[in-house]
PDB file of N, CA and C in Angstrom:
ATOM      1  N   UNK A   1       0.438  24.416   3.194  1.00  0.00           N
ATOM      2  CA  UNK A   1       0.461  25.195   4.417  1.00  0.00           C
ATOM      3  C   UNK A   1       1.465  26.334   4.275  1.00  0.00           C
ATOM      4  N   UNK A   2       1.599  27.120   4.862  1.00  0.00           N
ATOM      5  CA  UNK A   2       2.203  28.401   4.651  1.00  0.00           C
ATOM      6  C   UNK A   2       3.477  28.560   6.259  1.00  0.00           C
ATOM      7  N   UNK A   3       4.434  28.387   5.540  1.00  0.00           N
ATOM      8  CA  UNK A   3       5.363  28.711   5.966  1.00  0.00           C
ATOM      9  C   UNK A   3       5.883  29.906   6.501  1.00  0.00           C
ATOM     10  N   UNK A   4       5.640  30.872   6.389  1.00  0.00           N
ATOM     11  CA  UNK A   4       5.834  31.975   6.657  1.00  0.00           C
ATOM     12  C   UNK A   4       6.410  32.488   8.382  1.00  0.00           C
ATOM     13  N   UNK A   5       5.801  31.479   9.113  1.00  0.00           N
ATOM     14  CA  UNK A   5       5.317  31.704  10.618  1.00  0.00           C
ATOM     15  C   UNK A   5       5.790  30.318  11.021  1.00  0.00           C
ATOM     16  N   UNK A   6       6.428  29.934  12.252  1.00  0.00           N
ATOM     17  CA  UNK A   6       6.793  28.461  12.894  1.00  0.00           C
ATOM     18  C   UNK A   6       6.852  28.615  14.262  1.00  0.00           C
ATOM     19  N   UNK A   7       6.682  27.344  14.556  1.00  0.00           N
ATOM     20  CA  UNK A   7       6.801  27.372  16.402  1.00  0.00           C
ATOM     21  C   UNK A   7       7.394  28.107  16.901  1.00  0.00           C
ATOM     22  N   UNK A   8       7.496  28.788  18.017  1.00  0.00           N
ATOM     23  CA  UNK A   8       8.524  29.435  18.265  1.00  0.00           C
ATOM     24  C   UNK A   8       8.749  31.429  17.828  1.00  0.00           C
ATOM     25  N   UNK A   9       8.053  31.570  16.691  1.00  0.00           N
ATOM     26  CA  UNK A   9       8.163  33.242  16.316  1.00  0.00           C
ATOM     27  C   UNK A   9       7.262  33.439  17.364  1.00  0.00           C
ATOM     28  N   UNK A  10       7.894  34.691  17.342  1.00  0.00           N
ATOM     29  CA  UNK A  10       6.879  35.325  18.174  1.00  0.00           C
ATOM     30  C   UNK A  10       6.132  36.847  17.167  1.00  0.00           C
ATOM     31  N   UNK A  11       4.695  36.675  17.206  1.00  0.00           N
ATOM     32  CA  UNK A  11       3.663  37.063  16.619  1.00  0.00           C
ATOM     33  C   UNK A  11       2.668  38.082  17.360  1.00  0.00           C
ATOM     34  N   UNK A  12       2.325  39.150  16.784  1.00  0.00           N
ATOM     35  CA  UNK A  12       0.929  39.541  17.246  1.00  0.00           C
ATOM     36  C   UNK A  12      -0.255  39.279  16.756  1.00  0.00           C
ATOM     37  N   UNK A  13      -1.451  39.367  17.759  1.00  0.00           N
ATOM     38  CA  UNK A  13      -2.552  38.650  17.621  1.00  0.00           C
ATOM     39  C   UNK A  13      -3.093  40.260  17.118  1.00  0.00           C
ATOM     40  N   UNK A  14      -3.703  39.980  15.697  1.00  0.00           N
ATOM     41  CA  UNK A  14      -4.755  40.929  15.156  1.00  0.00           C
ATOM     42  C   UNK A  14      -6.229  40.899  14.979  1.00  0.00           C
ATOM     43  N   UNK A  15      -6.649  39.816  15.607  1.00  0.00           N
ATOM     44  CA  UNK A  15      -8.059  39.719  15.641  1.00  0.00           C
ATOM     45  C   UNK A  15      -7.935  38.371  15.970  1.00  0.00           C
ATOM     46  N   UNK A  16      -9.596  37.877  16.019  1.00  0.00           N
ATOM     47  CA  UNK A  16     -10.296  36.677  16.618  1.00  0.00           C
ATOM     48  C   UNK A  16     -11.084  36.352  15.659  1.00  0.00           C
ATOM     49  N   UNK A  17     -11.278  35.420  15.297  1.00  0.00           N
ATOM     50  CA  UNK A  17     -12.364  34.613  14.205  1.00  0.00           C
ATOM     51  C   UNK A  17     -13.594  34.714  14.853  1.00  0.00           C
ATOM     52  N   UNK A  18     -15.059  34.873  14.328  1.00  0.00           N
ATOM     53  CA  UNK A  18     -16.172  34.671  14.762  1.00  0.00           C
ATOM     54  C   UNK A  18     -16.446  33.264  15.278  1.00  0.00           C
ATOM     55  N   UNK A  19     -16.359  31.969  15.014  1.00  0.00           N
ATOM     56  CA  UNK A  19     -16.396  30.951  15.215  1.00  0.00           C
ATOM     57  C   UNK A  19     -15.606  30.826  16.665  1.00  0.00           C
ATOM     58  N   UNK A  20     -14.377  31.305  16.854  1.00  0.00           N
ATOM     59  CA  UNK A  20     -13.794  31.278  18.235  1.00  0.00           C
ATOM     60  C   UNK A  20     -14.524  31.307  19.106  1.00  0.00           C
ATOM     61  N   UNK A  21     -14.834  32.911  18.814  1.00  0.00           N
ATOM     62  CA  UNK A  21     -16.016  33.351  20.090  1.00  0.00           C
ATOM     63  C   UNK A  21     -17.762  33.222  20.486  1.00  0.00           C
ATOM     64  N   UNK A  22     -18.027  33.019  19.372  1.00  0.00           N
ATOM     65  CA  UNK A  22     -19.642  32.693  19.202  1.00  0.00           C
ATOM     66  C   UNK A  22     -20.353  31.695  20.606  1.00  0.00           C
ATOM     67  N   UNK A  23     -19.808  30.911  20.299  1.00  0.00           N
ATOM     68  CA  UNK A  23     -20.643  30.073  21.827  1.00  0.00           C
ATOM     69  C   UNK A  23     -19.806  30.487  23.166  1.00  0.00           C
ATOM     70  N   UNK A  24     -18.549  31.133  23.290  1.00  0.00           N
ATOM     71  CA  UNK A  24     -18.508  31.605  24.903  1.00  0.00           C
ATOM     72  C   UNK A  24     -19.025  32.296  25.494  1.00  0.00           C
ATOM     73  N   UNK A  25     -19.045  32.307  26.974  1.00  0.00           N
ATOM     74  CA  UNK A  25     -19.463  33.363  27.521  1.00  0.00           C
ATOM     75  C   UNK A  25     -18.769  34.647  27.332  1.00  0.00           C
ATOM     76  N   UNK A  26     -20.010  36.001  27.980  1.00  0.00           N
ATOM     77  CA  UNK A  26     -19.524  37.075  27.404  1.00  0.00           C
ATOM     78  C   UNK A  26     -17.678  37.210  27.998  1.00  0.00           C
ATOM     79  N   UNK A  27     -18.416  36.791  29.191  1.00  0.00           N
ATOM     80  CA  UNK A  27     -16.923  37.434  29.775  1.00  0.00           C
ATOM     81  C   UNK A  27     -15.451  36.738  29.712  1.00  0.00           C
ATOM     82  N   UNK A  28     -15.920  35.548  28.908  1.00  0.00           N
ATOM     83  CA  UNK A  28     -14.777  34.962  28.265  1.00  0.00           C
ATOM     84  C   UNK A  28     -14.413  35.619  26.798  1.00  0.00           C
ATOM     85  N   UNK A  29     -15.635  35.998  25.981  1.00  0.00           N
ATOM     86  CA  UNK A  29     -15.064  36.455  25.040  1.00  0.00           C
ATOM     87  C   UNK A  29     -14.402  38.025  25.342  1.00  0.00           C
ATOM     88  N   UNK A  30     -14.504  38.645  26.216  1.00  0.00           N
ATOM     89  CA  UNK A  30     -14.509  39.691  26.389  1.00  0.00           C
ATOM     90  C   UNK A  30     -12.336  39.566  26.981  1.00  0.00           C
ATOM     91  N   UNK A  31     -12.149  38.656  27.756  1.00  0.00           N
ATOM     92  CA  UNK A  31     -10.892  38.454  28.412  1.00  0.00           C
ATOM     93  C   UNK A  31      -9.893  37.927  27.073  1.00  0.00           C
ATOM     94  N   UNK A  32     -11.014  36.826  25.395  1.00  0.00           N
ATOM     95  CA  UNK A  32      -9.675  37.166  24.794  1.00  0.00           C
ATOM     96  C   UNK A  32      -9.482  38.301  23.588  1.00  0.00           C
ATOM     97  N   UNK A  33     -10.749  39.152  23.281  1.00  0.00           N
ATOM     98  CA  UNK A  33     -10.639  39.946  23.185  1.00  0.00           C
ATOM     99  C   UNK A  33      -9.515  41.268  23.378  1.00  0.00           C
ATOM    100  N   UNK A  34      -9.301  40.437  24.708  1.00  0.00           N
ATOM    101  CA  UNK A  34      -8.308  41.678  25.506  1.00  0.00           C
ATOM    102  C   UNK A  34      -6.402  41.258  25.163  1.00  0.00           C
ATOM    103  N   UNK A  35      -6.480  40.316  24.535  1.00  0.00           N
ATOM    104  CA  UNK A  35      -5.248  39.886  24.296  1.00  0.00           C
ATOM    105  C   UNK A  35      -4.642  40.555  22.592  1.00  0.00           C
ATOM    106  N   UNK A  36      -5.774  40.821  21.918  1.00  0.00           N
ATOM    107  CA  UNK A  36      -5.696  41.609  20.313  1.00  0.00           C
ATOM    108  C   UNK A  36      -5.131  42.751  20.606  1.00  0.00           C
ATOM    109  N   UNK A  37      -3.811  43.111  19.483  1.00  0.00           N
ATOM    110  CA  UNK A  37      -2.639  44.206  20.034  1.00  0.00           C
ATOM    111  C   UNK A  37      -1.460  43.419  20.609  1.00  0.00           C
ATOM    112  N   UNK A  38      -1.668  42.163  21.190  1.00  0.00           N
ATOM    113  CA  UNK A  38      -0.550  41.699  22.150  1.00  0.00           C
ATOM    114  C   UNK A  38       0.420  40.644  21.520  1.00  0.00           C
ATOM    115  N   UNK A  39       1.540  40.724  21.857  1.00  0.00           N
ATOM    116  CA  UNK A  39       2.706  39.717  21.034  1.00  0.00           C
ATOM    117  C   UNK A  39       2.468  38.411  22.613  1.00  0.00           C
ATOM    118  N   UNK A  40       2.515  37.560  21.029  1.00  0.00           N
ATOM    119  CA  UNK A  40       3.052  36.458  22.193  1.00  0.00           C
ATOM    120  C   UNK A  40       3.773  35.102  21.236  1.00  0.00           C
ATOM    121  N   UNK A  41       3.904  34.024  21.795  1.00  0.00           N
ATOM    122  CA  UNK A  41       4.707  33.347  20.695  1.00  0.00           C
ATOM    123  C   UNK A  41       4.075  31.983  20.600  1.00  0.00           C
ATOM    124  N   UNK A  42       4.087  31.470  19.087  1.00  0.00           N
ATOM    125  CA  UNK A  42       3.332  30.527  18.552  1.00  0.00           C
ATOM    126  C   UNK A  42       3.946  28.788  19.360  1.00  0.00           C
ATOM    127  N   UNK A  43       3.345  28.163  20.075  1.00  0.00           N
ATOM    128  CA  UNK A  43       3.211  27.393  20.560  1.00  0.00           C
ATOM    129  C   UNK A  43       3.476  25.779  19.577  1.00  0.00           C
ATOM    130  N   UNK A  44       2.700  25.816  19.076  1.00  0.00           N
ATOM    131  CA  UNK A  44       2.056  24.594  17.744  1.00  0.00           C
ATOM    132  C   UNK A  44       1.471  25.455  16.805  1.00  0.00           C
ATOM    133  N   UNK A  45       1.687  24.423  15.342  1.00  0.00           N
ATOM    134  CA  UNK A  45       1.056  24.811  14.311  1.00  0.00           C
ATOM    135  C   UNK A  45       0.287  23.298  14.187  1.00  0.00           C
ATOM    136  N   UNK A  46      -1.024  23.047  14.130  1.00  0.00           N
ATOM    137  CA  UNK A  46      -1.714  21.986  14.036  1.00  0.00           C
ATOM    138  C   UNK A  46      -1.588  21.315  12.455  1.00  0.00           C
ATOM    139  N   UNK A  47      -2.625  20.270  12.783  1.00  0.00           N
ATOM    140  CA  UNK A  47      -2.505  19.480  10.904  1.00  0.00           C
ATOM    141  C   UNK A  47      -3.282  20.351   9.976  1.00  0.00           C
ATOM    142  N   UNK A  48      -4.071  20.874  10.624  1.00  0.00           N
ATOM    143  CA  UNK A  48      -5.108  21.945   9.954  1.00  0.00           C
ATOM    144  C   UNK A  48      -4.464  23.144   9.983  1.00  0.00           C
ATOM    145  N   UNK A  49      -3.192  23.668   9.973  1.00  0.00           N
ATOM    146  CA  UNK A  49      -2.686  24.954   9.102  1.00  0.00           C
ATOM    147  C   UNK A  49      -3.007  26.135  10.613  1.00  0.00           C
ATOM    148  N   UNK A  50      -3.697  25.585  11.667  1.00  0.00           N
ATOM    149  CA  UNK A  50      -4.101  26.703  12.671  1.00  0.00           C
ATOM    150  C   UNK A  50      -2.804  27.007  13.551  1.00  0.00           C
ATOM    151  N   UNK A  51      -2.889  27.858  14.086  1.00  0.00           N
ATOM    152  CA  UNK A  51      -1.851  28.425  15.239  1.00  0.00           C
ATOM    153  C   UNK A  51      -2.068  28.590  16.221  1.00  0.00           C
ATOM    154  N   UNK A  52      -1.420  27.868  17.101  1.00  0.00           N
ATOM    155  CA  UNK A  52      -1.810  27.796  18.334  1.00  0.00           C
ATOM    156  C   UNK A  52      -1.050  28.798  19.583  1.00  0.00           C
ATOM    157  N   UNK A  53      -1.510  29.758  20.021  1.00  0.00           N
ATOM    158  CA  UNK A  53      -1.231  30.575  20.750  1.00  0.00           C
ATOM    159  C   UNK A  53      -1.495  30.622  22.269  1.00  0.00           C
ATOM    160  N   UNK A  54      -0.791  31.120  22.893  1.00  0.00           N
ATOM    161  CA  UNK A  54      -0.650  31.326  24.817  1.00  0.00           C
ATOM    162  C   UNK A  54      -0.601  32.303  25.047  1.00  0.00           C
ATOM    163  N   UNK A  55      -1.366  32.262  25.661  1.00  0.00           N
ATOM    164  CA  UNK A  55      -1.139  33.619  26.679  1.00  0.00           C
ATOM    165  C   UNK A  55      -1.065  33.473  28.126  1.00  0.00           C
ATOM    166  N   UNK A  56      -0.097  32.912  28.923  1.00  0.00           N
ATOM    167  CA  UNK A  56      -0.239  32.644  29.717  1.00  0.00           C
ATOM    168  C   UNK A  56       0.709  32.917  31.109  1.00  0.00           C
ATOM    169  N   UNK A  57       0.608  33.007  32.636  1.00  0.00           N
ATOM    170  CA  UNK A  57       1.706  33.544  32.811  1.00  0.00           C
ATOM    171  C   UNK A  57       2.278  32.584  33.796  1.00  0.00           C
ATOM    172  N   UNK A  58       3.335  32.448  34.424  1.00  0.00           N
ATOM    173  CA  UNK A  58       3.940  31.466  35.452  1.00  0.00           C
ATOM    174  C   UNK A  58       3.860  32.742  36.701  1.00  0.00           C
ATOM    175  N   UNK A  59       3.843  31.548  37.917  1.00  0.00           N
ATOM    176  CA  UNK A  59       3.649  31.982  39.051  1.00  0.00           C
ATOM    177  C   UNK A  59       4.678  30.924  39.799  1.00  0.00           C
ATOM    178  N   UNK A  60       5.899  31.286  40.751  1.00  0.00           N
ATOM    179  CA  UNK A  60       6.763  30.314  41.286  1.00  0.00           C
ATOM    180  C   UNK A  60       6.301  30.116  43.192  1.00  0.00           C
ATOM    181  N   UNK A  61       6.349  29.359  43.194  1.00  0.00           N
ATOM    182  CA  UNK A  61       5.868  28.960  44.724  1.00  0.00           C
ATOM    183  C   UNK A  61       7.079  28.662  45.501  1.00  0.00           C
ATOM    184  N   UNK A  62       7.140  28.227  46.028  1.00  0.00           N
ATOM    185  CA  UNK A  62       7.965  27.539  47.495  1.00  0.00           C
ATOM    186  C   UNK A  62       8.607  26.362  46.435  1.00  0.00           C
ATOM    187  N   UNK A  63       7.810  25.542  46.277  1.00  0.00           N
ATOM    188  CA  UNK A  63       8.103  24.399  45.619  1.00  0.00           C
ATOM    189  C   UNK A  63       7.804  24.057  44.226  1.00  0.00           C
ATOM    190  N   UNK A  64       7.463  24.902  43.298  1.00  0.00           N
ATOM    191  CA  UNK A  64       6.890  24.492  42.092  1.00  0.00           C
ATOM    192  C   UNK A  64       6.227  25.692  41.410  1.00  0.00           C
ATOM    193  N   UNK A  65       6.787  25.806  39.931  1.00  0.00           N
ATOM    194  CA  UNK A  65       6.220  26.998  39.143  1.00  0.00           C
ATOM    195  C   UNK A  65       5.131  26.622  38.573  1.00  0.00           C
ATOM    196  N   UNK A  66       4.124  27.429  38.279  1.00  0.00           N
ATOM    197  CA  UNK A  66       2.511  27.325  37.565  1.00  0.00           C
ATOM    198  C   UNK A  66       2.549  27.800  36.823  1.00  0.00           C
ATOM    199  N   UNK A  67       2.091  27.459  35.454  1.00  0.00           N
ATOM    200  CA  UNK A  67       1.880  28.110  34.424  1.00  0.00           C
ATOM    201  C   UNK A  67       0.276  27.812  34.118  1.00  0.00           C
ATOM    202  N   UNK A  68      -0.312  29.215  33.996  1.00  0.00           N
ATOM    203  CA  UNK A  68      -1.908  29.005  33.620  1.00  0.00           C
ATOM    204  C   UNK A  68      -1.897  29.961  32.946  1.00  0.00           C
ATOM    205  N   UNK A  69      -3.482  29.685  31.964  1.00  0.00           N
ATOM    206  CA  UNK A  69      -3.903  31.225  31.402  1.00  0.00           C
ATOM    207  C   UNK A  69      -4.054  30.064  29.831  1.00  0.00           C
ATOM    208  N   UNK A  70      -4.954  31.114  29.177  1.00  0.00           N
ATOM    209  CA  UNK A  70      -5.629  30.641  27.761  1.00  0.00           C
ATOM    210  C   UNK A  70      -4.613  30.371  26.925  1.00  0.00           C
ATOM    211  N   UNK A  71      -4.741  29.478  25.986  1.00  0.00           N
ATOM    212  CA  UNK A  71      -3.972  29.380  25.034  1.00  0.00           C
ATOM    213  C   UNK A  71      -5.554  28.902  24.279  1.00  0.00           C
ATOM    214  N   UNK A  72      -5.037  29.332  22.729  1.00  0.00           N
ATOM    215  CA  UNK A  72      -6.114  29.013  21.634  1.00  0.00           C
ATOM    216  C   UNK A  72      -5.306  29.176  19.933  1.00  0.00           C
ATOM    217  N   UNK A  73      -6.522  28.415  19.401  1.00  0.00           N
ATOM    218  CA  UNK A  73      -5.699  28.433  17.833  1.00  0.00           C
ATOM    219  C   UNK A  73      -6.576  29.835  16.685  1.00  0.00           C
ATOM    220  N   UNK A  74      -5.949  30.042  15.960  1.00  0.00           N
ATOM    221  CA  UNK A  74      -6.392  31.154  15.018  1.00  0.00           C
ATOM    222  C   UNK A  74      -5.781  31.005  13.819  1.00  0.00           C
ATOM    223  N   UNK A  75      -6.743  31.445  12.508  1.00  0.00           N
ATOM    224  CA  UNK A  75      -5.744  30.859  11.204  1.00  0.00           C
ATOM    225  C   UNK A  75      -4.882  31.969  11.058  1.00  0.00           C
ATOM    226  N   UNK A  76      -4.157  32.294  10.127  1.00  0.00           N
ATOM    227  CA  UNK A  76      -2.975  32.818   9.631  1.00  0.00           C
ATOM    228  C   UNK A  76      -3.147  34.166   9.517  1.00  0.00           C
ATOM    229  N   UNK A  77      -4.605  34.937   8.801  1.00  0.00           N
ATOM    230  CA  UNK A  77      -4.771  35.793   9.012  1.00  0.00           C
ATOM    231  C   UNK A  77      -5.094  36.482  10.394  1.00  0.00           C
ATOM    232  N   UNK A  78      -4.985  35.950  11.436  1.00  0.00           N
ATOM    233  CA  UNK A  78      -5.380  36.972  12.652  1.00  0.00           C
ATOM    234  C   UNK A  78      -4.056  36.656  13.351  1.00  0.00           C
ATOM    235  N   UNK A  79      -3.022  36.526  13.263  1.00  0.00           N
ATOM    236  CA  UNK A  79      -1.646  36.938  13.434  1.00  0.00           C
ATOM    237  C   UNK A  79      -0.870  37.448  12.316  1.00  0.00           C
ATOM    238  N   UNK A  80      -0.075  38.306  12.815  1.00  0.00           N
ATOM    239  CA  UNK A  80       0.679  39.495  11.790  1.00  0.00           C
ATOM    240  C   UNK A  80       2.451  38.769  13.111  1.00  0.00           C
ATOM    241  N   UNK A  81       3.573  38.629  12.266  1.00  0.00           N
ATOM    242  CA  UNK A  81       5.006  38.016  12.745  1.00  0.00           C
ATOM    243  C   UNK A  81       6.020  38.952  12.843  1.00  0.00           C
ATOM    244  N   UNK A  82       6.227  39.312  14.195  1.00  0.00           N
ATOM    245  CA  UNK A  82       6.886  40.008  14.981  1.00  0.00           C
ATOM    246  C   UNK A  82       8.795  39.825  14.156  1.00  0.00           C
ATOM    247  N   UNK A  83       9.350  41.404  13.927  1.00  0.00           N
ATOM    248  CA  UNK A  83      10.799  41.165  13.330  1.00  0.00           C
ATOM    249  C   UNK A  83      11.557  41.452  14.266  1.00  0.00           C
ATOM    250  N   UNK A  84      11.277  41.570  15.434  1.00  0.00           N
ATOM    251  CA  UNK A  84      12.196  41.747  16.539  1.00  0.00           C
ATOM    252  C   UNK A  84      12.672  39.797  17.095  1.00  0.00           C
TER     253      UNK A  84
END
């Protein structure tokens, strides 16, 4: 497995694998589409070498913060590791 990248960096997403998107709907593929260009930070690295990414945002209430929004995995080549 390739070390290069660990929980925690924070990474930009340079593309989407065909397999990702193939069976969603359009307008799902179309929303993560919209996340390519965008830094965000690696979550998990699975047993299978994938990376697991969020994109997601918190919302605080009265009583309790929400965190929603996609998270998904991508191999090594469709993240490029942020030096900031």
């Amino acid at each position: 497995m390739n070390n290069d990248i660990q929980i925690g960096d924070r990474v930009t997403l340079l593309g989407l694998p065909d397999w990702l998107l193939h069976d969603l709907p359009k307008s799902e593929q179309l929303e993560l589409r919209g996340f390519i260009g965008h830094t965000t930070v690696v979550v998990d690295i699975d047993l299978c070498g994938y990376f697991w990414l969020g994109f997601a945002e918190s919302r605080e209430t009265a009583d309790s913060l929400r965190y929603s929004g996609p998270s998904f995995c991508v191999p090594r080549e469709s993240i490029s590791r942020r030096a900031d």
